[in-house]
C-alpha atoms as a PDB file:
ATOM      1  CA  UNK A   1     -34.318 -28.239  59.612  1.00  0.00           C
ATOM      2  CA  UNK A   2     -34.713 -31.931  60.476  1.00  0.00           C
ATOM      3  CA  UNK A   3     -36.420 -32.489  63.926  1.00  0.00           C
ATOM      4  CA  UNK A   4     -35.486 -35.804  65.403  1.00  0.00           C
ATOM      5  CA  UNK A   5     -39.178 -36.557  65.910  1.00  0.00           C
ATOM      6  CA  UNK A   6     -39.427 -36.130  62.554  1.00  0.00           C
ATOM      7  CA  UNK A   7     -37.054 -39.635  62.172  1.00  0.00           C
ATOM      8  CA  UNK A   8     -38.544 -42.718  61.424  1.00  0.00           C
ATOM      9  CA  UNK A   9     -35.658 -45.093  61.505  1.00  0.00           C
ATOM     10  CA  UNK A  10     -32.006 -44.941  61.343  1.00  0.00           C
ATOM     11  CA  UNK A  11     -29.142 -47.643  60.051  1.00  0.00           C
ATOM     12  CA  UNK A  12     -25.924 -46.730  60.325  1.00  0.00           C
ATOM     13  CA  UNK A  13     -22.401 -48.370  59.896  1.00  0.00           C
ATOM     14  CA  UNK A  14     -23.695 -50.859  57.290  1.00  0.00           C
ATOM     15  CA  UNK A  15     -20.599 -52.545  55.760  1.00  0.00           C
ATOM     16  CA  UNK A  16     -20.035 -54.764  52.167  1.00  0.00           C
ATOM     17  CA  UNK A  17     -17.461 -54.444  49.468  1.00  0.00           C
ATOM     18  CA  UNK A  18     -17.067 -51.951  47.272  1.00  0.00           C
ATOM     19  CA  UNK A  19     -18.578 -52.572  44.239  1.00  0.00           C
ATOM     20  CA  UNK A  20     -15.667 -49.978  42.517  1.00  0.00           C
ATOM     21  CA  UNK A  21     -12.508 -51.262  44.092  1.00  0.00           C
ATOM     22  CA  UNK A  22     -13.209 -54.761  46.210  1.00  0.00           C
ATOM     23  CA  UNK A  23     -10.529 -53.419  48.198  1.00  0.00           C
ATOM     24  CA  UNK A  24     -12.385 -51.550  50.898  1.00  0.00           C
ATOM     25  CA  UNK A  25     -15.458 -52.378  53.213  1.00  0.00           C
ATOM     26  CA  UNK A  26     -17.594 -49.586  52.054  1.00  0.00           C
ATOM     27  CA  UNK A  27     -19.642 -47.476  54.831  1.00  0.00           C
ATOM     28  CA  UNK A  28     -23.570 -47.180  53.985  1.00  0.00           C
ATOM     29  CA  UNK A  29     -25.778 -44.937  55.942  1.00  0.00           C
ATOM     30  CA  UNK A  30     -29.661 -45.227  55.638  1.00  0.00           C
ATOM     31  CA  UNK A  31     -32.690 -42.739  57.105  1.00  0.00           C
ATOM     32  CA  UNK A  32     -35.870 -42.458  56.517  1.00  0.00           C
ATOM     33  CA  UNK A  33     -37.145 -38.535  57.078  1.00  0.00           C
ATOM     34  CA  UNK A  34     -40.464 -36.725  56.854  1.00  0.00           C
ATOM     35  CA  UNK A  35     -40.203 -33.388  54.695  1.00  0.00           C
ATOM     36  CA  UNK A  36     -42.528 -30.550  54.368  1.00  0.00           C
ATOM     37  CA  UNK A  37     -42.702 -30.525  50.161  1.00  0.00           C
ATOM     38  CA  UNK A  38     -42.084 -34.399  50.103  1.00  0.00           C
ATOM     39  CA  UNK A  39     -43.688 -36.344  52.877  1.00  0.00           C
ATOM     40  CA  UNK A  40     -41.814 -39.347  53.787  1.00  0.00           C
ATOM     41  CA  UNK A  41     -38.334 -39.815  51.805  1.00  0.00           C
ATOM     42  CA  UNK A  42     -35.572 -42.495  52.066  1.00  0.00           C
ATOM     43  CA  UNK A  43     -31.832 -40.948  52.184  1.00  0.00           C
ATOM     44  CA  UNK A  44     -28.755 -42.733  51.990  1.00  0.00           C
ATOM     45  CA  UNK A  45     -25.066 -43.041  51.378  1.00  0.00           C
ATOM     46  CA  UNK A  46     -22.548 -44.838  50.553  1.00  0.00           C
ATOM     47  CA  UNK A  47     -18.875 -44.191  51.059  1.00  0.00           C
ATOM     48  CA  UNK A  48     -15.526 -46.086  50.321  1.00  0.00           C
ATOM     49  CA  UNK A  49     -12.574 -44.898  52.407  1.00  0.00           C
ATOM     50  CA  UNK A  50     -10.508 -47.023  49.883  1.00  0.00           C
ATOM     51  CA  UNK A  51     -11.209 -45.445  46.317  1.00  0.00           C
ATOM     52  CA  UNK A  52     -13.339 -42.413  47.351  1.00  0.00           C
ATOM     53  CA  UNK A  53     -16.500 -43.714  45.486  1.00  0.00           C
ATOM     54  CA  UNK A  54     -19.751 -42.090  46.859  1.00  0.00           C
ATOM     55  CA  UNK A  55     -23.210 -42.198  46.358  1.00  0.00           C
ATOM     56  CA  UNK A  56     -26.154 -40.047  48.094  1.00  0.00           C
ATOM     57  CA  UNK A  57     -29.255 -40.069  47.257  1.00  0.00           C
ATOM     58  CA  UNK A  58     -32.993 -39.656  48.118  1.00  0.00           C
ATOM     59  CA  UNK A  59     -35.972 -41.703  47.079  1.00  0.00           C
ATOM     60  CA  UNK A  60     -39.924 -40.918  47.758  1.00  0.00           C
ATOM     61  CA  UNK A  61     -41.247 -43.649  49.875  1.00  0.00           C
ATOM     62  CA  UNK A  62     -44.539 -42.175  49.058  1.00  0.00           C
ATOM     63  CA  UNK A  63     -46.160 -42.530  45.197  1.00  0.00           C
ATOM     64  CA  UNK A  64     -46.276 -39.126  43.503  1.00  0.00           C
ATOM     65  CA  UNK A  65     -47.312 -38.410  39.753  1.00  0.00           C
ATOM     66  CA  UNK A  66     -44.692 -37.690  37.342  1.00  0.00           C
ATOM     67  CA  UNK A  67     -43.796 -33.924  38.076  1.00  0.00           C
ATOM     68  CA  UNK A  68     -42.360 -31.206  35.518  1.00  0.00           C
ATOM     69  CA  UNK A  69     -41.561 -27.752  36.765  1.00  0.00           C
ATOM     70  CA  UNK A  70     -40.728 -25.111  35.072  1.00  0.00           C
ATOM     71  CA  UNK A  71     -39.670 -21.421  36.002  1.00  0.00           C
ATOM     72  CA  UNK A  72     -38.698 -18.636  33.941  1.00  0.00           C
ATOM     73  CA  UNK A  73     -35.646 -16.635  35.208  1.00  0.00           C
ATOM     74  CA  UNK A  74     -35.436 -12.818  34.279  1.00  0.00           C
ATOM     75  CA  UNK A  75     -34.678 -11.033  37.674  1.00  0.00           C
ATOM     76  CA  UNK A  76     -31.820 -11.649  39.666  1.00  0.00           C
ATOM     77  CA  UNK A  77     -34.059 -12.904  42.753  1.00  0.00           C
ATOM     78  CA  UNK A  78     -34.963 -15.801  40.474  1.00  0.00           C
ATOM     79  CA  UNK A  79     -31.379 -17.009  40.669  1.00  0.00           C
ATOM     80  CA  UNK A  80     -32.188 -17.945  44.598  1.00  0.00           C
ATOM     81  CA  UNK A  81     -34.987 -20.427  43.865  1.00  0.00           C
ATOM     82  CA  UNK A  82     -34.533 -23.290  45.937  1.00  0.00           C
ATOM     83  CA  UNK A  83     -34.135 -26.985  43.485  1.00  0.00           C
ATOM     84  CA  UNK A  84     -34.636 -30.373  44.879  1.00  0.00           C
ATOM     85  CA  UNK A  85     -32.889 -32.898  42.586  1.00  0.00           C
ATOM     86  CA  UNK A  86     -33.486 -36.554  43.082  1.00  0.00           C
ATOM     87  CA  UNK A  87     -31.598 -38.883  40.381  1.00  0.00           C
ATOM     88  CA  UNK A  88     -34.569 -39.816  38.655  1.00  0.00           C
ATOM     89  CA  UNK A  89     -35.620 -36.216  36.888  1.00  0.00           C
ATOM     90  CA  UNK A  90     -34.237 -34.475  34.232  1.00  0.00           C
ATOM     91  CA  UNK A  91     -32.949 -30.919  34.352  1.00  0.00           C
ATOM     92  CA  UNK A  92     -33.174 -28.884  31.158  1.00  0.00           C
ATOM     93  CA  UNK A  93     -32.307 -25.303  29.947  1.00  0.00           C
ATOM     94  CA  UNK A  94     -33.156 -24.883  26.438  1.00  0.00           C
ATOM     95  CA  UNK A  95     -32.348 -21.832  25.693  1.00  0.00           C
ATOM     96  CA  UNK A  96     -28.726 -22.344  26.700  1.00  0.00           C
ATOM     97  CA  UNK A  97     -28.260 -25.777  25.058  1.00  0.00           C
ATOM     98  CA  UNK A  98     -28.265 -27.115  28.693  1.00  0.00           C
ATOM     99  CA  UNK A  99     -29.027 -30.639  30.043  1.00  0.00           C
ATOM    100  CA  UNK A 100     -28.448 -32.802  33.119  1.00  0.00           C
ATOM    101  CA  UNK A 101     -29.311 -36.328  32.914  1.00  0.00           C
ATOM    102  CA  UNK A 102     -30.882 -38.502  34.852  1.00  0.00           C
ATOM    103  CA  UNK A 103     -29.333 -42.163  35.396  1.00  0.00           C
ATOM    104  CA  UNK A 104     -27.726 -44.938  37.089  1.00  0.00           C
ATOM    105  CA  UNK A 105     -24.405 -42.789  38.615  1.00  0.00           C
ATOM    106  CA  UNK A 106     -26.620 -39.629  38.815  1.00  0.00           C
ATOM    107  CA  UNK A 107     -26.805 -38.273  42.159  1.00  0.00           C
ATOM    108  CA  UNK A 108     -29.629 -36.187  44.026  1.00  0.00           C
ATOM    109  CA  UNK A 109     -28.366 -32.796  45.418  1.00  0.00           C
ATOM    110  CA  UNK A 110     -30.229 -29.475  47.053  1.00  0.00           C
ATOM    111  CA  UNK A 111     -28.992 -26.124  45.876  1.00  0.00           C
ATOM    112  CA  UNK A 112     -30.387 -22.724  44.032  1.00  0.00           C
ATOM    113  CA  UNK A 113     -30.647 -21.856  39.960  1.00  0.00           C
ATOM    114  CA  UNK A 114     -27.496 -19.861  40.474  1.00  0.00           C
ATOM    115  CA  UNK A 115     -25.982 -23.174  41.568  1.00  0.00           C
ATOM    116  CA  UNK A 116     -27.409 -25.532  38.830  1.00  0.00           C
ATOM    117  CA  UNK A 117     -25.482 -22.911  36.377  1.00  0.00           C
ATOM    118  CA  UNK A 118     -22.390 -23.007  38.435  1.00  0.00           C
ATOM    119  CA  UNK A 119     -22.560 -26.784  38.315  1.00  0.00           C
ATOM    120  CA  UNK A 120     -22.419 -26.382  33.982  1.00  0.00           C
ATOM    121  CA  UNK A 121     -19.962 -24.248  34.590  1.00  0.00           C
ATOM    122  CA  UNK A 122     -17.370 -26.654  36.758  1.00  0.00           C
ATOM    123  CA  UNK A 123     -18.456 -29.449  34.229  1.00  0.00           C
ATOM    124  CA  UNK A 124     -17.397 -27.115  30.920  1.00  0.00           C
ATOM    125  CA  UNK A 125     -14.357 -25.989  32.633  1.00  0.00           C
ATOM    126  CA  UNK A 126     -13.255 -29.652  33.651  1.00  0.00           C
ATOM    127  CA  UNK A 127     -13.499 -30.887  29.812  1.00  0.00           C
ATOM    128  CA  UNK A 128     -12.656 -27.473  28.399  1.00  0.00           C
ATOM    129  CA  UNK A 129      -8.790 -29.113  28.994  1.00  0.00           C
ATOM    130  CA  UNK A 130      -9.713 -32.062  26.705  1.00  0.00           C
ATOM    131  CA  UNK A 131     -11.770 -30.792  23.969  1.00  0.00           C
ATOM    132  CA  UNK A 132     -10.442 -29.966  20.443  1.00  0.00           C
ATOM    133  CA  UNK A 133     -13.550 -27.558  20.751  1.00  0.00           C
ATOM    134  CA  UNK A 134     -12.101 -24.879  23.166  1.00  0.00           C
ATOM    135  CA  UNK A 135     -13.218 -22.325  21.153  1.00  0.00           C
ATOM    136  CA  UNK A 136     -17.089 -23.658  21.813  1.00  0.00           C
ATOM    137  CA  UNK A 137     -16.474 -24.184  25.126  1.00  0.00           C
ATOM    138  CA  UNK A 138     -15.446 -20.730  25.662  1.00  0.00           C
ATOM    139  CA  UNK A 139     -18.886 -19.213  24.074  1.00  0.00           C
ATOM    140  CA  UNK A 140     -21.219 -21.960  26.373  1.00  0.00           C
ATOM    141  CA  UNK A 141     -18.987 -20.496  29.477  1.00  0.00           C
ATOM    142  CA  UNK A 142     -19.491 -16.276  28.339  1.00  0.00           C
ATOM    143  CA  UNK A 143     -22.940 -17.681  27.936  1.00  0.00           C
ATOM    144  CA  UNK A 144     -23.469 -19.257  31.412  1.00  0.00           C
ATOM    145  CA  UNK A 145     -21.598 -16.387  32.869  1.00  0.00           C
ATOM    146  CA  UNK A 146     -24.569 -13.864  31.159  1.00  0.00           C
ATOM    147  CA  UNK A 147     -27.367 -16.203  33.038  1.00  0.00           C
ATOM    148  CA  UNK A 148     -25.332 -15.843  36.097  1.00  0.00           C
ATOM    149  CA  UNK A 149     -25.525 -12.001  35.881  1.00  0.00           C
ATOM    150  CA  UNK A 150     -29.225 -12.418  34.354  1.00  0.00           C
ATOM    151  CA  UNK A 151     -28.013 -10.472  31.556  1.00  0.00           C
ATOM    152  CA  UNK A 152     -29.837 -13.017  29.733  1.00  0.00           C
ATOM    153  CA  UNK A 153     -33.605 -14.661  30.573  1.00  0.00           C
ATOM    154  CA  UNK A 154     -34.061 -18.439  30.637  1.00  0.00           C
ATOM    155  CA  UNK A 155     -35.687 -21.501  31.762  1.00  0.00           C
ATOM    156  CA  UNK A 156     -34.991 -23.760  33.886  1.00  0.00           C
ATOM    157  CA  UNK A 157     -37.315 -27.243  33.810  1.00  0.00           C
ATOM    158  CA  UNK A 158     -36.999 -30.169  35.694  1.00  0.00           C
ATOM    159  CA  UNK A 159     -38.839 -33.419  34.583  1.00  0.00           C
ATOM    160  CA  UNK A 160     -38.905 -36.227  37.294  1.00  0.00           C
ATOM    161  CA  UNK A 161     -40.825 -39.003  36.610  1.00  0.00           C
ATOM    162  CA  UNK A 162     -41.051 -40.169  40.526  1.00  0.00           C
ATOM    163  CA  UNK A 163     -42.043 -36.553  41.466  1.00  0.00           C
ATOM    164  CA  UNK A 164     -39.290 -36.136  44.070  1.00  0.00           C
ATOM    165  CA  UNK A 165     -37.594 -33.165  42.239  1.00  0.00           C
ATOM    166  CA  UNK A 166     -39.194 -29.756  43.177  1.00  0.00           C
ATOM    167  CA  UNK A 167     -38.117 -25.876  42.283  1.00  0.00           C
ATOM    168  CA  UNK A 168     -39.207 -23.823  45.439  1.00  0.00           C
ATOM    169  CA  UNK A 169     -39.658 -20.073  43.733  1.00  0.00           C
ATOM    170  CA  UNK A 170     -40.020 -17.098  45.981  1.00  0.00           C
ATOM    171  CA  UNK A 171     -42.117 -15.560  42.660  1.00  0.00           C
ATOM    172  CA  UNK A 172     -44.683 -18.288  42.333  1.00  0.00           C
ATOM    173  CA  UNK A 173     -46.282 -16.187  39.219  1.00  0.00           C
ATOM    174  CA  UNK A 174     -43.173 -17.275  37.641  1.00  0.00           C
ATOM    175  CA  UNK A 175     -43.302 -20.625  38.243  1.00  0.00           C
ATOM    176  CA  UNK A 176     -45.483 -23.793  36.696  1.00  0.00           C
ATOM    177  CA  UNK A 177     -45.767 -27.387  37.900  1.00  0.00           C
ATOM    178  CA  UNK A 178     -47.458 -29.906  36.035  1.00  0.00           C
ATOM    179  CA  UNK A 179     -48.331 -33.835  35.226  1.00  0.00           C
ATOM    180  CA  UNK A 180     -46.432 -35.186  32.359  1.00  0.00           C
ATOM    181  CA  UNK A 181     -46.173 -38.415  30.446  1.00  0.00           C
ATOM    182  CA  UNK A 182     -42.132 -40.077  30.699  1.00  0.00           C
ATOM    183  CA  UNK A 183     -43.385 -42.147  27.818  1.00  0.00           C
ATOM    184  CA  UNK A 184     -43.615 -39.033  25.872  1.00  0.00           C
ATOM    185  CA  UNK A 185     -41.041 -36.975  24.379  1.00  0.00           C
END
């Protein structure tokens, strides 16, 4: 939980076109917040009451290494971990085929492992109505639904290259961070 002493600064009601619809003065809102895990992050968003385009995300004000974390799931406790996603990393689950990019319209969000598969899930079901495929789109969902139930193990790695990202894992045992090289593959 945020304290307000904890608050650095504050803009709100910031107003310029949208850069979607140029119909709309879109509504920007800009804090900068100390974190335990993080230090000092920048969080902002931008909304247009016009179009509906928004954008939230979080940025490290501080400089951190290039982080990759990577925790095996086998129990169903694992499915609780808390993940940190800033738009910068990278999250991966090989075993399941299983990849979330990082990028320009990429957005940062908060949630648990359980959540990152439900996220796959929406995204499968949502083009499962436009694919010729429907037939491989209805093995990747039975096999998301097994990872839900933990009826199958797996990992889940996140690569950020501005070490925002972070996997918080009750079972630390179960759980690696690590320096990596971007440049790399």
């Amino acid at each position: 939980m945020q304290n307000d002493s904890d608050e650095v600064f504050s803009i709100e009601n910031i107003e310029f076109e949208c850069p979607i619809c140029n119909r709309s003065k879109i509504k920007a809102f800009i804090r900068e917040y100390s974190a335990p895990y993080f230090g000092k992050l920048l969080i902002y968003s931008l909304i247009c009451p016009s179009c509906g385009y928004k954008n939230v995300d979080v940025s490290s004000l501080e400089s951190k290494p290039p982080t990759r974390f990577i925790l095996k799931i086998s129990e169903p406790e694992d499915l609780y971990s808390r993940v940190i996603r800033s738009s910068s990393s990278v999250i991966k689950i090989p075993e399941l085929g299983l990849m979330i990019e990082s990028g320009a319209i990429a957005q940062s969000f908060i949630t648990n492992v359980e959540g990152i598969l439900q996220r796959f899930k929406d995204a499968i079901e949502g083009l499962q109505v436009w694919t010729e495929e429907k037939e491989k789109a209805k093995v990747a969902l039975e096999t998301i639904e097994k990872a839900i139930r933990c009826e199958t193990p797996f990992t889940l790695i996140i690569e950020d290259p501005q070490g925002v990202s972070a996997i918080i894992a009750e079972n630390k045992e179960k759980l690696i961070i690590e320096e990596y090289d971007p440049y790399k593959s």
